[in-house]
Protein backbone atom coordinates (compact mmCIF):
# COMPACT_ATOMS: atom_id res chain seq x y z
CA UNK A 1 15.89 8.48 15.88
CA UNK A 2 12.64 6.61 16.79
CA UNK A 3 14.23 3.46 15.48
CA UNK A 4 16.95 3.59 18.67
CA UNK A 5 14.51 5.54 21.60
CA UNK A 6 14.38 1.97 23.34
CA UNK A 7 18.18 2.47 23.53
CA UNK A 8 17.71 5.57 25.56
CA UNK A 9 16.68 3.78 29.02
CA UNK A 10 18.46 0.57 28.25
CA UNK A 11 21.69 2.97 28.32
CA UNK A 12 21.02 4.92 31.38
CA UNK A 13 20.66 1.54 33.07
CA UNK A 14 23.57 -0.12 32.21
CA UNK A 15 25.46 2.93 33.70
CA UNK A 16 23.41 3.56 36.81
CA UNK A 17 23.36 -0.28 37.99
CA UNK A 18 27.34 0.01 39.16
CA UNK A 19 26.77 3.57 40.64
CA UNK A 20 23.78 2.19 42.88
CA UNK A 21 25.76 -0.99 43.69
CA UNK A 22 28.44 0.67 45.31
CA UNK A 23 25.53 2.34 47.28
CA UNK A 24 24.25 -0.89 48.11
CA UNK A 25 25.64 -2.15 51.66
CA UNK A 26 28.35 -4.43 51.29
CA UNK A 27 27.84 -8.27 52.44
CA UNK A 28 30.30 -9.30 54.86
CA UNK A 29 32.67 -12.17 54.69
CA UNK A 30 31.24 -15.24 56.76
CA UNK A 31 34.23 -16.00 58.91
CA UNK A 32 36.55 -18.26 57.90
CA UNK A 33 37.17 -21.15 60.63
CA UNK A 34 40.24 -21.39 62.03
CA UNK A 35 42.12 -24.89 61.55
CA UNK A 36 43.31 -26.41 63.89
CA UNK A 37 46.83 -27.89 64.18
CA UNK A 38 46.65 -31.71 63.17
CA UNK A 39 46.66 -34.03 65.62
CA UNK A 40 50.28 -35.63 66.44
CA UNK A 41 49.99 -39.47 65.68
CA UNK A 42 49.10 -42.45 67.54
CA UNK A 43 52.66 -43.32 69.38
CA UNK A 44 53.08 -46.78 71.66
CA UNK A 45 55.67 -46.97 74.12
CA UNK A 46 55.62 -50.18 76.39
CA UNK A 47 56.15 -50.47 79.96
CA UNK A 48 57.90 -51.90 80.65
CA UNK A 49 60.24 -51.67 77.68
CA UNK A 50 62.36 -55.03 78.68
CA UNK A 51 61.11 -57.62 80.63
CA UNK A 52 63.19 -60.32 82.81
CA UNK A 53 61.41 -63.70 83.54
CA UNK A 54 64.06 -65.61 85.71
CA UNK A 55 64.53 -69.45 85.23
CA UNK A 56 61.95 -71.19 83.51
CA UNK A 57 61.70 -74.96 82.64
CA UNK A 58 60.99 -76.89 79.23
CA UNK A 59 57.41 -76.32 78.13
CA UNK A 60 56.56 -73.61 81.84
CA UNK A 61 54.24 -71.01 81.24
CA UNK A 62 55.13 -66.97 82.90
CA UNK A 63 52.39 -65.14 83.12
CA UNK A 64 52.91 -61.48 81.63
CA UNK A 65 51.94 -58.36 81.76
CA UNK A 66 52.38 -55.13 79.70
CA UNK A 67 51.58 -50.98 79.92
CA UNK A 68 51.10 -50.30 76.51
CA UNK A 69 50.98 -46.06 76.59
CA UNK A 70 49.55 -43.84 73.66
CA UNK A 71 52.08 -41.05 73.76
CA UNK A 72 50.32 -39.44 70.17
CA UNK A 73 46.98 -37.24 70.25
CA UNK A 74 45.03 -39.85 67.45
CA UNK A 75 43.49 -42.76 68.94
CA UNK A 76 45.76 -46.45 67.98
CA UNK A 77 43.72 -48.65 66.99
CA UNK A 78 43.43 -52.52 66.51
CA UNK A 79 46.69 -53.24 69.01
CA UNK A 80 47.76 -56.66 69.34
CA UNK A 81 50.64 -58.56 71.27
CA UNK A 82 51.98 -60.94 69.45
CA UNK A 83 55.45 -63.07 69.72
CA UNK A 84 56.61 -66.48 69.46
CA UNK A 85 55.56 -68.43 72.33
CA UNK A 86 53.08 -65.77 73.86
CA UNK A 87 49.04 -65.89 74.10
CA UNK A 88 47.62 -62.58 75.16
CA UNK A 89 44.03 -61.66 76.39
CA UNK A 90 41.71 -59.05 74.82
CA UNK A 91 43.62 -58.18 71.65
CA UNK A 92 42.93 -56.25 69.26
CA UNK A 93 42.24 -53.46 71.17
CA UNK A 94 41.98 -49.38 70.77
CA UNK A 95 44.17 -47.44 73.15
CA UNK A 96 42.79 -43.73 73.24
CA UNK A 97 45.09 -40.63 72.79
CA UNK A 98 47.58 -39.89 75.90
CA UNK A 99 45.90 -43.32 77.44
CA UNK A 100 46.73 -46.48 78.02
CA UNK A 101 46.01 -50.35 78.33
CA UNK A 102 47.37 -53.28 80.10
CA UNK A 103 47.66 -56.43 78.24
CA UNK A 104 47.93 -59.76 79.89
CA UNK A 105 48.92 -62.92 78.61
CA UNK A 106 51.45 -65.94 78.80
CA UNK A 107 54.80 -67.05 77.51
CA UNK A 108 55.63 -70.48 77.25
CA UNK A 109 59.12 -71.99 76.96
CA UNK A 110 60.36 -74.13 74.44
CA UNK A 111 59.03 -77.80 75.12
CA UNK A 112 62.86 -78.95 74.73
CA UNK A 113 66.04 -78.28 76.94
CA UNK A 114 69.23 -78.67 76.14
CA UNK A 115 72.05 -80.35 78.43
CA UNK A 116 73.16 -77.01 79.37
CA UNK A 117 71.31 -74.23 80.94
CA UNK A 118 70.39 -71.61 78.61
CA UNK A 119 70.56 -68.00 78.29
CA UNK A 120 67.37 -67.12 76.02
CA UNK A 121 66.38 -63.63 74.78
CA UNK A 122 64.16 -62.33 72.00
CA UNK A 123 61.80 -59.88 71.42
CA UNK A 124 57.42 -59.41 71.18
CA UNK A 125 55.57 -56.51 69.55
CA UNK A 126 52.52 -55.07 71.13
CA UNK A 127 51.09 -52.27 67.74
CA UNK A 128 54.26 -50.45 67.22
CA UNK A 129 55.98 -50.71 70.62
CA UNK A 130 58.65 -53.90 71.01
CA UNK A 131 59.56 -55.15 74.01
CA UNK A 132 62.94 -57.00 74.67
CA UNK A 133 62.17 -60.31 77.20
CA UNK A 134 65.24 -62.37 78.54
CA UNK A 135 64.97 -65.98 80.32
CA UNK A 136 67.54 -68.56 81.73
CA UNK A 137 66.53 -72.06 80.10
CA UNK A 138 67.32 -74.49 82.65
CA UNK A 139 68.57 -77.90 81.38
CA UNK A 140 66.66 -80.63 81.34
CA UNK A 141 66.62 -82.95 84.30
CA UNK A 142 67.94 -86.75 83.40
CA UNK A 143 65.58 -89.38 84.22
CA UNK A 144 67.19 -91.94 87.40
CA UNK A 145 68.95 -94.54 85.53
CA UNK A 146 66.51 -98.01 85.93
CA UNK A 147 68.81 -100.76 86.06
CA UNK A 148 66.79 -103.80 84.38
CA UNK A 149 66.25 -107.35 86.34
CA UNK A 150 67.76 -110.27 84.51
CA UNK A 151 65.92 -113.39 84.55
């Protein structure tokens, strides 16, 4: 019986140590944080959406201007107007959530006219937003006819 007395209090612990556990005060939780509903995306609408420039020569330049709105909670970022024909300032830029930003820039008509005038319409992008533009080509102007001296 000697041979197992060390088993005696090595027992009685292994016993006791879940009866003075649930004794023991309980540690609480740490609070779980609540999420927080993800942000809607970034979401450009132009204003305005379609954009009339009237009668324009060969090769005139209209200067232009666009409200580019962030309708989305996340910020847009690196928006650029771009098109055939068009030069904007200050692009790329970063339009906040529910902001906006006003682009400026040019268009420049085709350097040829035709006989006729023209009824022209296309379309530019500005990030994800496209904006419709329409323009009356006006025919190129003849040159006087020079009637040559003869010698």
């Amino acid at each position: 019986m000697r041979k197992f007395a060390w088993l005696i209090p090595a027992v009685a612990l292994a016993f006791a140590a879940p009866v003075f556990a649930e004794d023991a005060p309980k540690k609480e939780k740490a609070a779980k944080k609540e999420k927080e509903p993800p942000k809607k995306p970034a979401k450009l609408v132009a204003d305005p959406a379609e954009i009339d420039m009237g009668d324009l020569k060969a090769a005139e330049e209209k200067e232009v201007t666009v409200k580019i709105k962030n309708e989305g909670e996340k910020d847009a970022k690196k928006v650029a107007c771009k098109g055939a024909g068009f030069k904007f300032e200050g692009d790329p830029a970063e339009i906040a959530g529910a902001a906006d930003k006003e682009f400026k820039g040019k268009f420049t008509a085709p350097k040829k006219a035709g006989k006729k005038d023209a009824a022209k319409k296309g379309t530019f992008k500005c990030g994800a937003a496209t904006i419709k533009f329409k323009y009356n080509l006006k025919a190129a102007e003849e040159a006087p006819k020079v009637e040559k001296e003869k010698k």
